[in-house]
PDB file of N, CA and C in Angstrom:
ATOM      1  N   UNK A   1      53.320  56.101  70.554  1.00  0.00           N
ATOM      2  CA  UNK A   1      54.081  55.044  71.185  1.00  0.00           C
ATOM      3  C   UNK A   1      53.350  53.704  71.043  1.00  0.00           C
ATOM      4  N   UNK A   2      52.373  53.611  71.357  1.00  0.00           N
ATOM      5  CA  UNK A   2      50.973  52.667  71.308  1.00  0.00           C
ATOM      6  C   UNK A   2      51.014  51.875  69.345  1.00  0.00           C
ATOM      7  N   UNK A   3      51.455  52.915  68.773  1.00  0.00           N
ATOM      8  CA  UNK A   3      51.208  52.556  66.999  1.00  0.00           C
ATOM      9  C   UNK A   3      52.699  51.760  67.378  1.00  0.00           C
ATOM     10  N   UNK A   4      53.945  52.309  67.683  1.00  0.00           N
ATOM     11  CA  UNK A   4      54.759  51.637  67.604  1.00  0.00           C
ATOM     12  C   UNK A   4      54.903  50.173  68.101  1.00  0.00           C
ATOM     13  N   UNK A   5      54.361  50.129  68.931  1.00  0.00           N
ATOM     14  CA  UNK A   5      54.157  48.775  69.593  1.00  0.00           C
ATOM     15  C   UNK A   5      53.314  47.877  68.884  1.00  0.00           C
ATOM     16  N   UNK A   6      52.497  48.584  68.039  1.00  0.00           N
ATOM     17  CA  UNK A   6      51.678  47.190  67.759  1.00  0.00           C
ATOM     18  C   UNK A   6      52.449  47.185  66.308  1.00  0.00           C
ATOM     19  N   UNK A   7      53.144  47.858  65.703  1.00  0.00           N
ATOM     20  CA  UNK A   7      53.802  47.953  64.193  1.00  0.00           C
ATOM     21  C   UNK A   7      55.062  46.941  64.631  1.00  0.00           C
ATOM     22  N   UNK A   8      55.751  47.007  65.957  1.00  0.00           N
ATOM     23  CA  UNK A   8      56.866  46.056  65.952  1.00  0.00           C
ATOM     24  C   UNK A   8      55.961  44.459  66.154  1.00  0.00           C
ATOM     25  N   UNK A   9      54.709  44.643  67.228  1.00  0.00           N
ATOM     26  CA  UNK A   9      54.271  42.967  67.664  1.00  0.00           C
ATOM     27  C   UNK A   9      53.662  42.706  65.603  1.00  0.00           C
ATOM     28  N   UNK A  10      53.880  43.423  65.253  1.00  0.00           N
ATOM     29  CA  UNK A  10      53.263  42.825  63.602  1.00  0.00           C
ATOM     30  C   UNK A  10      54.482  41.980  63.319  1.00  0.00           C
ATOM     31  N   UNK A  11      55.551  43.141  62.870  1.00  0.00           N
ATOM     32  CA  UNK A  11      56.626  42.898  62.278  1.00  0.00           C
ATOM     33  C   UNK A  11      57.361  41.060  63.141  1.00  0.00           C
ATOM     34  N   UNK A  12      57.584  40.939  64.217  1.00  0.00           N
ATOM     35  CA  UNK A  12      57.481  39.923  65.020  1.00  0.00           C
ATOM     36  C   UNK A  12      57.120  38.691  64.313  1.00  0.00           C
ATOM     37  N   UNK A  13      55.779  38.951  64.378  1.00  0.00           N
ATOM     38  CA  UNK A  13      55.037  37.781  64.112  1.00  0.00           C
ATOM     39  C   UNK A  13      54.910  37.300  62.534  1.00  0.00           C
ATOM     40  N   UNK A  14      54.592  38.237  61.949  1.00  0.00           N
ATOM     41  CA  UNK A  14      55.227  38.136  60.412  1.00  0.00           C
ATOM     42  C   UNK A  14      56.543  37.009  60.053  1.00  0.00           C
ATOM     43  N   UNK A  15      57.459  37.539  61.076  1.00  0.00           N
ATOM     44  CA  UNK A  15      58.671  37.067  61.010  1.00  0.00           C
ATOM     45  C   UNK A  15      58.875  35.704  61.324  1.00  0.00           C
ATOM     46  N   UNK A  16      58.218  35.560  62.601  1.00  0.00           N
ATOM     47  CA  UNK A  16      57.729  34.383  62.842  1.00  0.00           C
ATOM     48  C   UNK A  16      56.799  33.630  62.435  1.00  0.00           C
ATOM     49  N   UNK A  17      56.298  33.638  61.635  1.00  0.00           N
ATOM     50  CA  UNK A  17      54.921  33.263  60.977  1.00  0.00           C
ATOM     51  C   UNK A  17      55.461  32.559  59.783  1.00  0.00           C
ATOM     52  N   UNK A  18      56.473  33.817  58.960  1.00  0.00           N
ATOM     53  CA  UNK A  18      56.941  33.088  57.791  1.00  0.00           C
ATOM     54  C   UNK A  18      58.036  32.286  57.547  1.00  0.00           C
ATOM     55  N   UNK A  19      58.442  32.051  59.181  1.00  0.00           N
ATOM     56  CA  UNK A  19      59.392  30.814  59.040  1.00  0.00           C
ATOM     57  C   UNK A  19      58.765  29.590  59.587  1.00  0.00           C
ATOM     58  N   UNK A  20      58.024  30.080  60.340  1.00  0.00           N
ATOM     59  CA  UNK A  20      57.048  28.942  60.784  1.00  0.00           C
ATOM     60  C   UNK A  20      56.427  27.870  59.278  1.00  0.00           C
ATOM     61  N   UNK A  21      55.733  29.297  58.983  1.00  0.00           N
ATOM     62  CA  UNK A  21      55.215  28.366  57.015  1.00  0.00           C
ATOM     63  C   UNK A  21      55.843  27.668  56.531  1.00  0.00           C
ATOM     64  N   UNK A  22      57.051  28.550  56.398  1.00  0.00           N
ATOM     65  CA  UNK A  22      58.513  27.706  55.674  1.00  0.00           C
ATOM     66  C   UNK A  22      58.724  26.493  55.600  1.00  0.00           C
ATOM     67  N   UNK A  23      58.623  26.574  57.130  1.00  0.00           N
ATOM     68  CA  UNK A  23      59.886  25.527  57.321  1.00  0.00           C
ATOM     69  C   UNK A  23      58.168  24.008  57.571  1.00  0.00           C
ATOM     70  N   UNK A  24      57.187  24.000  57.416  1.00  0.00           N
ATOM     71  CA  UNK A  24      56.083  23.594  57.410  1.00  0.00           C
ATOM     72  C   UNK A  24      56.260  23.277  55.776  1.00  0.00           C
ATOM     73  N   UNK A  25      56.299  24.106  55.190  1.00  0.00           N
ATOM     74  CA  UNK A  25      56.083  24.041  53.549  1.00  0.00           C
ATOM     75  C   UNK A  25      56.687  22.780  53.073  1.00  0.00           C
ATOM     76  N   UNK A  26      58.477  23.305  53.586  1.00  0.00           N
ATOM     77  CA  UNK A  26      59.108  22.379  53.500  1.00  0.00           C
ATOM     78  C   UNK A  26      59.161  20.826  54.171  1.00  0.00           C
ATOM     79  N   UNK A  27      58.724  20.600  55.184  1.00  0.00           N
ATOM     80  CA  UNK A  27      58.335  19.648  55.537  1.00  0.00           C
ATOM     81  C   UNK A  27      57.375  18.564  54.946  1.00  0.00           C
ATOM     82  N   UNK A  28      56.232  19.398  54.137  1.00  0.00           N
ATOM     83  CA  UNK A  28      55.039  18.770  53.650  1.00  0.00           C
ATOM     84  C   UNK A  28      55.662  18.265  52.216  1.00  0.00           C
ATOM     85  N   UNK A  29      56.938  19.148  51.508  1.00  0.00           N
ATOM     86  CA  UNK A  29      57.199  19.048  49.842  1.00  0.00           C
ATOM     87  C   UNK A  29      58.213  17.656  50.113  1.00  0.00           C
ATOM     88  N   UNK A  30      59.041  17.372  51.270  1.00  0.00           N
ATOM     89  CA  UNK A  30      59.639  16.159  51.634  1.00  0.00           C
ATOM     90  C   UNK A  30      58.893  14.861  51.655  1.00  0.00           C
ATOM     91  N   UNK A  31      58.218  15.323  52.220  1.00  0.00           N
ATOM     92  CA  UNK A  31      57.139  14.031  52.368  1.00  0.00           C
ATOM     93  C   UNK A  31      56.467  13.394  50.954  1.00  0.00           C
ATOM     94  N   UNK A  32      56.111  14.558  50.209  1.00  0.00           N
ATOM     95  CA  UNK A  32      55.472  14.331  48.921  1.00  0.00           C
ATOM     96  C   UNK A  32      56.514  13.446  48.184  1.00  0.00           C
ATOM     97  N   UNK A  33      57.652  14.488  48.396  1.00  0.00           N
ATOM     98  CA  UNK A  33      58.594  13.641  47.304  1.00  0.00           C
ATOM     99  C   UNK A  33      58.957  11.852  47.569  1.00  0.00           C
ATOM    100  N   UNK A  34      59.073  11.839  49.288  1.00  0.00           N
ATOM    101  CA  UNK A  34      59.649  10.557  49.678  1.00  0.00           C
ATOM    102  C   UNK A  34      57.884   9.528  48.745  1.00  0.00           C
ATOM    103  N   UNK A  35      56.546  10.029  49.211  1.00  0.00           N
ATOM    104  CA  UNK A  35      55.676   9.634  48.907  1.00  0.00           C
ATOM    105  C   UNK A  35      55.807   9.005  47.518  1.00  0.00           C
ATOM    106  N   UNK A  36      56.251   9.903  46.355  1.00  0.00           N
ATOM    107  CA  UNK A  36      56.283   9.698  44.748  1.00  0.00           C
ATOM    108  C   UNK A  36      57.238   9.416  44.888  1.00  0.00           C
ATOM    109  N   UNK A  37      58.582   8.612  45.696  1.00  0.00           N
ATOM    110  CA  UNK A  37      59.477   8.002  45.362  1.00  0.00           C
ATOM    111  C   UNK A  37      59.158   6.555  45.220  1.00  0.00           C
ATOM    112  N   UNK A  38      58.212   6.508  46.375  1.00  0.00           N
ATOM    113  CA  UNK A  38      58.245   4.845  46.991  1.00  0.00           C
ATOM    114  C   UNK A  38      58.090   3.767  45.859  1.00  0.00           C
ATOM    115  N   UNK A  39      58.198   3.023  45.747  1.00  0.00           N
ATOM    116  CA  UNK A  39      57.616   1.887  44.762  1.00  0.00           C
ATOM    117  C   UNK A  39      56.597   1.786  44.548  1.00  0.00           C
ATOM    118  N   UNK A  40      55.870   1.590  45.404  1.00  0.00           N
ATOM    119  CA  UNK A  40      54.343   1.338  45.336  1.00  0.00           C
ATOM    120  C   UNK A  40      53.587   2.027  44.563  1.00  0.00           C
ATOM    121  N   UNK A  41      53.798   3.365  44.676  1.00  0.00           N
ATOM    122  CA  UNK A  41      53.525   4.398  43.890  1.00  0.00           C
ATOM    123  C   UNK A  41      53.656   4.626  42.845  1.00  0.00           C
ATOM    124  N   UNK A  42      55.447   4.325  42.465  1.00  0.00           N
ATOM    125  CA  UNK A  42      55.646   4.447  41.253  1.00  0.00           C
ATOM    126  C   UNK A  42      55.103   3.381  40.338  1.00  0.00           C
ATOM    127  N   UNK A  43      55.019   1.981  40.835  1.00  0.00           N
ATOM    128  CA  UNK A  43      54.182   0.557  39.902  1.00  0.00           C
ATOM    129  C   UNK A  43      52.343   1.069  39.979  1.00  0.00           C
ATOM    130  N   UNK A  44      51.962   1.891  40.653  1.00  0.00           N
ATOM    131  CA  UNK A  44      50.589   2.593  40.758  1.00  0.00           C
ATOM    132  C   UNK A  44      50.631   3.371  39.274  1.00  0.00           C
ATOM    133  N   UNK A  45      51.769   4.244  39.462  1.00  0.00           N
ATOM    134  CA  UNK A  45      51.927   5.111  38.319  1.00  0.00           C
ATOM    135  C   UNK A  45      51.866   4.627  36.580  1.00  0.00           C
ATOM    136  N   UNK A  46      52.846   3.407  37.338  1.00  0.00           N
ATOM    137  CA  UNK A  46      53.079   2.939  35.423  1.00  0.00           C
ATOM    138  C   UNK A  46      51.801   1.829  35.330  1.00  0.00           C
ATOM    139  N   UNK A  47      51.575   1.613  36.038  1.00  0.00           N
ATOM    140  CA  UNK A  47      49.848   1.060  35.590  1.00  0.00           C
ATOM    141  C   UNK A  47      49.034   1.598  35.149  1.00  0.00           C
ATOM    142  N   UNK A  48      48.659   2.835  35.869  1.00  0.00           N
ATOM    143  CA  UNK A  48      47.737   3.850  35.044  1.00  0.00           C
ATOM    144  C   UNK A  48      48.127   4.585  34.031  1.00  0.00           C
ATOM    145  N   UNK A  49      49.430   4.516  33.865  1.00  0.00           N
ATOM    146  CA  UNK A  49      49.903   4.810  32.315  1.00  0.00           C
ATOM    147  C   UNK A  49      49.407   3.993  31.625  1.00  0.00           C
ATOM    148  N   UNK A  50      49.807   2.437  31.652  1.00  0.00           N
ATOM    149  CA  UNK A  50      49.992   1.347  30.404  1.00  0.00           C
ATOM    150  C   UNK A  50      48.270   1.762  30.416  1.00  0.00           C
ATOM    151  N   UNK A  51      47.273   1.599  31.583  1.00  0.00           N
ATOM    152  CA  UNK A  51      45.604   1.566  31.103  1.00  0.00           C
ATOM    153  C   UNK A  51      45.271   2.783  30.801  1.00  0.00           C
ATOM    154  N   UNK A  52      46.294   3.549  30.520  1.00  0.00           N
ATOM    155  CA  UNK A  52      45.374   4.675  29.434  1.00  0.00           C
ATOM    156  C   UNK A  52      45.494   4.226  28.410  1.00  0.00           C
ATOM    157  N   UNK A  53      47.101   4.335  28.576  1.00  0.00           N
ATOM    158  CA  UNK A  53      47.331   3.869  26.586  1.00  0.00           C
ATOM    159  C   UNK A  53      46.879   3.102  25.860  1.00  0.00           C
ATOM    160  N   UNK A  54      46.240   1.912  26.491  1.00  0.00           N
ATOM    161  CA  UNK A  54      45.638   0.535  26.127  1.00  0.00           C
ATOM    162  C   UNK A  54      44.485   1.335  25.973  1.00  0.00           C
ATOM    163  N   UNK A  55      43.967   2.187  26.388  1.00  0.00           N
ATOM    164  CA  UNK A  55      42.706   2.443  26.170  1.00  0.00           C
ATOM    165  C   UNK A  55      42.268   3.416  25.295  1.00  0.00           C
ATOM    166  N   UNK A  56      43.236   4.467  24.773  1.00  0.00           N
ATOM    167  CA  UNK A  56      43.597   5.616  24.284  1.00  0.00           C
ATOM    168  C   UNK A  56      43.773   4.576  22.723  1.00  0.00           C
ATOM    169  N   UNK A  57      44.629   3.434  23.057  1.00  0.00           N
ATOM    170  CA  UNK A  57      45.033   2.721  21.623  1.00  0.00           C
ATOM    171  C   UNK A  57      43.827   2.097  21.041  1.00  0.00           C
ATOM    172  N   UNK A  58      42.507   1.744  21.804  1.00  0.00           N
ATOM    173  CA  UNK A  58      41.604   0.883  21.761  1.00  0.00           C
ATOM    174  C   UNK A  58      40.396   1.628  21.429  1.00  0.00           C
ATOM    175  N   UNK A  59      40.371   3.015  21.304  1.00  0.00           N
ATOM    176  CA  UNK A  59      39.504   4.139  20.924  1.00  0.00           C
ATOM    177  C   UNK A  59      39.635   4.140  19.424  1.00  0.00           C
ATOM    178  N   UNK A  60      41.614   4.627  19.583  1.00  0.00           N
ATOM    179  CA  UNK A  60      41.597   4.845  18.315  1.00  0.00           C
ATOM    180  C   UNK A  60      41.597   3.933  17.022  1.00  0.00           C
ATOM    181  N   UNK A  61      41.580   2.543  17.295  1.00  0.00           N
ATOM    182  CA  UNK A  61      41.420   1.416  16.449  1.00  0.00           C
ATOM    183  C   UNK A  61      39.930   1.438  16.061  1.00  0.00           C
ATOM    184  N   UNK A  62      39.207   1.218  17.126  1.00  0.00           N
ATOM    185  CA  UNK A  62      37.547   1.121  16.671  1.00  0.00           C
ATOM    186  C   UNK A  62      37.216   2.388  16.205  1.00  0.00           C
ATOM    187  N   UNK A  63      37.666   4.117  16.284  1.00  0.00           N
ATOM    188  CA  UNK A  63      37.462   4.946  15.510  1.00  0.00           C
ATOM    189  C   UNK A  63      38.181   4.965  13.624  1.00  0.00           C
ATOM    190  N   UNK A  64      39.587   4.180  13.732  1.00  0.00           N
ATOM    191  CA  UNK A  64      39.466   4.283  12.487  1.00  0.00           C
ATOM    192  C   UNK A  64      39.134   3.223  11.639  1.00  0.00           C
ATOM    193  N   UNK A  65      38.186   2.042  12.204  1.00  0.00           N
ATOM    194  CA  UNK A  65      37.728   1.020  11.713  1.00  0.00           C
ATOM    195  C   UNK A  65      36.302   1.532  11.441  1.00  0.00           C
ATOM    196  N   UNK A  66      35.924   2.553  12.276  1.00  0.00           N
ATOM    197  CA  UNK A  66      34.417   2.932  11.352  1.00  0.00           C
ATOM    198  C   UNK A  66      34.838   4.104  10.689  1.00  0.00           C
ATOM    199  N   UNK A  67      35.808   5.016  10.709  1.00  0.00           N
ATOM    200  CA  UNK A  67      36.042   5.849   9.534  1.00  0.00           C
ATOM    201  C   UNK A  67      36.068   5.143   8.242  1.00  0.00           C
ATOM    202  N   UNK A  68      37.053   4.118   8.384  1.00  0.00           N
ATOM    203  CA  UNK A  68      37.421   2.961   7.210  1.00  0.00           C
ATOM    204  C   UNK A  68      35.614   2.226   6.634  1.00  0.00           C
ATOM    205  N   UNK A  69      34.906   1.993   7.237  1.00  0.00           N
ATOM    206  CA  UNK A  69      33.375   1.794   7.030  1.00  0.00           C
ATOM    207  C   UNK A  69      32.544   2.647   6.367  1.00  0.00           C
ATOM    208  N   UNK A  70      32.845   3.689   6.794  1.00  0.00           N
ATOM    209  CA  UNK A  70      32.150   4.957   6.159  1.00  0.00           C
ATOM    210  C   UNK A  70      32.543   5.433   5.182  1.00  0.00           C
ATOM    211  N   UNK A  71      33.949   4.980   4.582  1.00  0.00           N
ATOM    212  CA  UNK A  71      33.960   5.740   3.534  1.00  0.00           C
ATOM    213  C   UNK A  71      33.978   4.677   2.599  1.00  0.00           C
ATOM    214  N   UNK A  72      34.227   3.224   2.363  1.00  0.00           N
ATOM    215  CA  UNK A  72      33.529   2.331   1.625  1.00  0.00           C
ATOM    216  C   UNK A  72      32.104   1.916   1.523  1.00  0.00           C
ATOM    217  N   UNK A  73      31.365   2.583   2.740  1.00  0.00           N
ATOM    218  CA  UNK A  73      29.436   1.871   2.301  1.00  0.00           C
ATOM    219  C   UNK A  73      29.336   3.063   1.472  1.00  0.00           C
ATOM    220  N   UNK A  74      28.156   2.480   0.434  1.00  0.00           N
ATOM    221  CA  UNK A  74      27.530   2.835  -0.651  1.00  0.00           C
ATOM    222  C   UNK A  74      27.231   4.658   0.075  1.00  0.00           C
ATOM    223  N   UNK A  75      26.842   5.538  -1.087  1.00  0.00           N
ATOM    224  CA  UNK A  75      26.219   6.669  -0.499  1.00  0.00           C
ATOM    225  C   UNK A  75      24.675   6.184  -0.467  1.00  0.00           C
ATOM    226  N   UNK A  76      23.762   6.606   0.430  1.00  0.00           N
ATOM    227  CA  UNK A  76      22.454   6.506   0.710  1.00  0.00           C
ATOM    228  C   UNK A  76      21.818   7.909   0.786  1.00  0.00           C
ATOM    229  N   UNK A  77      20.570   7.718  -0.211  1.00  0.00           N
ATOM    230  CA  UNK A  77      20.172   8.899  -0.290  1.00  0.00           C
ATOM    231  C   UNK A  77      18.502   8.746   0.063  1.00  0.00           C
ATOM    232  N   UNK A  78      17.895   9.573   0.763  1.00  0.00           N
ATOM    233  CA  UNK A  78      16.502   9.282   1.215  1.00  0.00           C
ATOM    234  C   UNK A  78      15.475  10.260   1.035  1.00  0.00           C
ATOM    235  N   UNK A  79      14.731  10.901   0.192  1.00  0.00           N
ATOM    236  CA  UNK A  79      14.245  11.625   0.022  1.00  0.00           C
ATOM    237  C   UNK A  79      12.748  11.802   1.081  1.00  0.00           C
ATOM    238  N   UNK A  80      13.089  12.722   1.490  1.00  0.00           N
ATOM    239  CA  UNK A  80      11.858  13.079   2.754  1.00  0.00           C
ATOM    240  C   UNK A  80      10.715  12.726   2.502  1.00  0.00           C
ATOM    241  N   UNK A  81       9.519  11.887   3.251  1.00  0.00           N
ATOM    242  CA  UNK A  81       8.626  11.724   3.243  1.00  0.00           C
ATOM    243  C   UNK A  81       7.619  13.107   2.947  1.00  0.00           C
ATOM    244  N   UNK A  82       6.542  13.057   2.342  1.00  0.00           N
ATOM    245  CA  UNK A  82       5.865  14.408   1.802  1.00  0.00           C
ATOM    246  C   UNK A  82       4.646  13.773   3.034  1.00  0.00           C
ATOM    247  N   UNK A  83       4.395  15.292   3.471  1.00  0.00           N
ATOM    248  CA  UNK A  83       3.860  15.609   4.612  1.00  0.00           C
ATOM    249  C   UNK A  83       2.209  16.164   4.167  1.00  0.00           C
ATOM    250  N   UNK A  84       1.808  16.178   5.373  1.00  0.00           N
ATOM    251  CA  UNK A  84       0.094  16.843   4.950  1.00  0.00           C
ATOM    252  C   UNK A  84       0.321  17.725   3.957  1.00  0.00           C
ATOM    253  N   UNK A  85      -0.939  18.028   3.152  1.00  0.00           N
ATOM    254  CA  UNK A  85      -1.231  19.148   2.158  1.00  0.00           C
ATOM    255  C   UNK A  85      -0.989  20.029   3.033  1.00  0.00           C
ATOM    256  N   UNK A  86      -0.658  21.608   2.789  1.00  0.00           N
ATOM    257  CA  UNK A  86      -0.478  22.904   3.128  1.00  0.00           C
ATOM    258  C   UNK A  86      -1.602  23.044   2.921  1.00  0.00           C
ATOM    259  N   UNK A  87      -2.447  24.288   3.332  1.00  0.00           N
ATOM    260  CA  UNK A  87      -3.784  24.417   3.494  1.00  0.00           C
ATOM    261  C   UNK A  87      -2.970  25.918   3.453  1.00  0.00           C
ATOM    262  N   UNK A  88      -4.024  26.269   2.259  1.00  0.00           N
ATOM    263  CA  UNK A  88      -3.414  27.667   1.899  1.00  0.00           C
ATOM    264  C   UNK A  88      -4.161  28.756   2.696  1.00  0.00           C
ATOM    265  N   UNK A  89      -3.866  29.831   2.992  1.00  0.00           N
ATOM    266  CA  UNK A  89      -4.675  30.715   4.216  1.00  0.00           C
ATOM    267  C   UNK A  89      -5.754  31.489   2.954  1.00  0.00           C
ATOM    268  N   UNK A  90      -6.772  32.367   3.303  1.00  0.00           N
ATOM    269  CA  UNK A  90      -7.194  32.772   2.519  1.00  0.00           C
ATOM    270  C   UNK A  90      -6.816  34.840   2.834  1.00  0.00           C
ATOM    271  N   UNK A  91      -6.897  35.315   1.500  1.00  0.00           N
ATOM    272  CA  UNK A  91      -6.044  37.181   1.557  1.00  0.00           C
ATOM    273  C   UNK A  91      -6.939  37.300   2.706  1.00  0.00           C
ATOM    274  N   UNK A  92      -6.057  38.022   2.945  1.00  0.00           N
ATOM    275  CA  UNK A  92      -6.774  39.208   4.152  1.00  0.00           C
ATOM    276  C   UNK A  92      -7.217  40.453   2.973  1.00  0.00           C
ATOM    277  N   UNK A  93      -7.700  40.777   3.406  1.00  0.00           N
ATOM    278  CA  UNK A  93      -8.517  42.290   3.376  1.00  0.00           C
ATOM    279  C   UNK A  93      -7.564  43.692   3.127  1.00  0.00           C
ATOM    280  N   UNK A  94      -7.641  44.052   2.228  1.00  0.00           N
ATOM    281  CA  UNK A  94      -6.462  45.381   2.512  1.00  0.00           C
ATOM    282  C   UNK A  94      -7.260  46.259   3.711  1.00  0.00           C
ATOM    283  N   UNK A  95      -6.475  47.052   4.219  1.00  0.00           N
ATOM    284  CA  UNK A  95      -6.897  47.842   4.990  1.00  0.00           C
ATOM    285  C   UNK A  95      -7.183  49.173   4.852  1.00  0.00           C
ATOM    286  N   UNK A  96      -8.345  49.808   5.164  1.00  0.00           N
ATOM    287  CA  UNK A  96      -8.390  50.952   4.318  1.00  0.00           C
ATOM    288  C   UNK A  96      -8.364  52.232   5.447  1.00  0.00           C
ATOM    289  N   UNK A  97      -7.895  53.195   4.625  1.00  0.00           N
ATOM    290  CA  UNK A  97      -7.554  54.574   5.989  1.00  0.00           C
ATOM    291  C   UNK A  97      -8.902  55.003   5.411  1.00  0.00           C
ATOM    292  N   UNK A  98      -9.065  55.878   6.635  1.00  0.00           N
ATOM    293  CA  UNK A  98     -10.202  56.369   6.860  1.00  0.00           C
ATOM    294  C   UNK A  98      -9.894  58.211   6.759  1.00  0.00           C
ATOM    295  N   UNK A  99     -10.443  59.109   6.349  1.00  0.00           N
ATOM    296  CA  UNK A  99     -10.184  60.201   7.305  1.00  0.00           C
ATOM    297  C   UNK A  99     -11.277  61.002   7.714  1.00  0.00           C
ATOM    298  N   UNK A 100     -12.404  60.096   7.900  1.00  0.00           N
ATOM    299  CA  UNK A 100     -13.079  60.765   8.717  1.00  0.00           C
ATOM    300  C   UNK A 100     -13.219  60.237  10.174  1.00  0.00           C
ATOM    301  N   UNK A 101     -12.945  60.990  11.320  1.00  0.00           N
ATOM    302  CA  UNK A 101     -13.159  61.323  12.513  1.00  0.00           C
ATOM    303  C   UNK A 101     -14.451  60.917  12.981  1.00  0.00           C
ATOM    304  N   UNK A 102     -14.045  59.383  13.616  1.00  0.00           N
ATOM    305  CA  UNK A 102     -15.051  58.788  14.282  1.00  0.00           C
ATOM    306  C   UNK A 102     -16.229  60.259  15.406  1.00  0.00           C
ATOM    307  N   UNK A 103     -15.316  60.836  16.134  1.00  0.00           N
ATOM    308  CA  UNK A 103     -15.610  61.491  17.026  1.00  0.00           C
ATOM    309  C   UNK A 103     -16.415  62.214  16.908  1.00  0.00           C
ATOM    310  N   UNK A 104     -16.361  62.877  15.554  1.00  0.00           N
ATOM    311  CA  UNK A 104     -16.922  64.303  15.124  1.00  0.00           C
ATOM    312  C   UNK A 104     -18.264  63.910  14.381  1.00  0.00           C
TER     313      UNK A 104
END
């Protein structure tokens, strides 16, 4: 009897809970929208559009003005500076097996 009671105070509140959310949800998605309606917002919006694009356009000009650079300068070729002498190691030693028994 005891399980039943607390399986209906669930069911209840559940019920109530998820209209409670709901109707909360909905309240908050109104607001947003009236928010991104307003003007203000929207002249916010198309501003930070036009200063990307201006800026997005202003990348890609000075990138293909040094592509355009790079592929008219001369090729340059630089041959590495020569470094200390190598200092050659001297052989090692072959190694020789033994089979006699240090021990013995």
């Amino acid at each position: 009897m005891a399980l039943m009671k607390l399986a209906a105070g669930l069911a209840v509140g559940y019920v109530l809970g998820t209209r409670a959310g709901q109707e909360k949800y909905e309240q908050i998605a109104v607001t947003a929208r009236k928010v991104a309606a307003h003007p203000t917002a929207v002249q916010a919006q198309e501003k930070a559009k036009a200063l990307i694009s201006t800026s997005v356009d202003t990348v890609n000009t000075r990138l293909d003005t040094a592509a355009a650079e790079q592929a008219t300068a001369p090729a340059v070729t630089t041959s590495p500076k020569p470094g200390p002498a190598r200092r050659k190691s001297a052989p090692r030693p072959a190694a020789t097996l033994s089979t006699a028994d240090p021990a013995v």
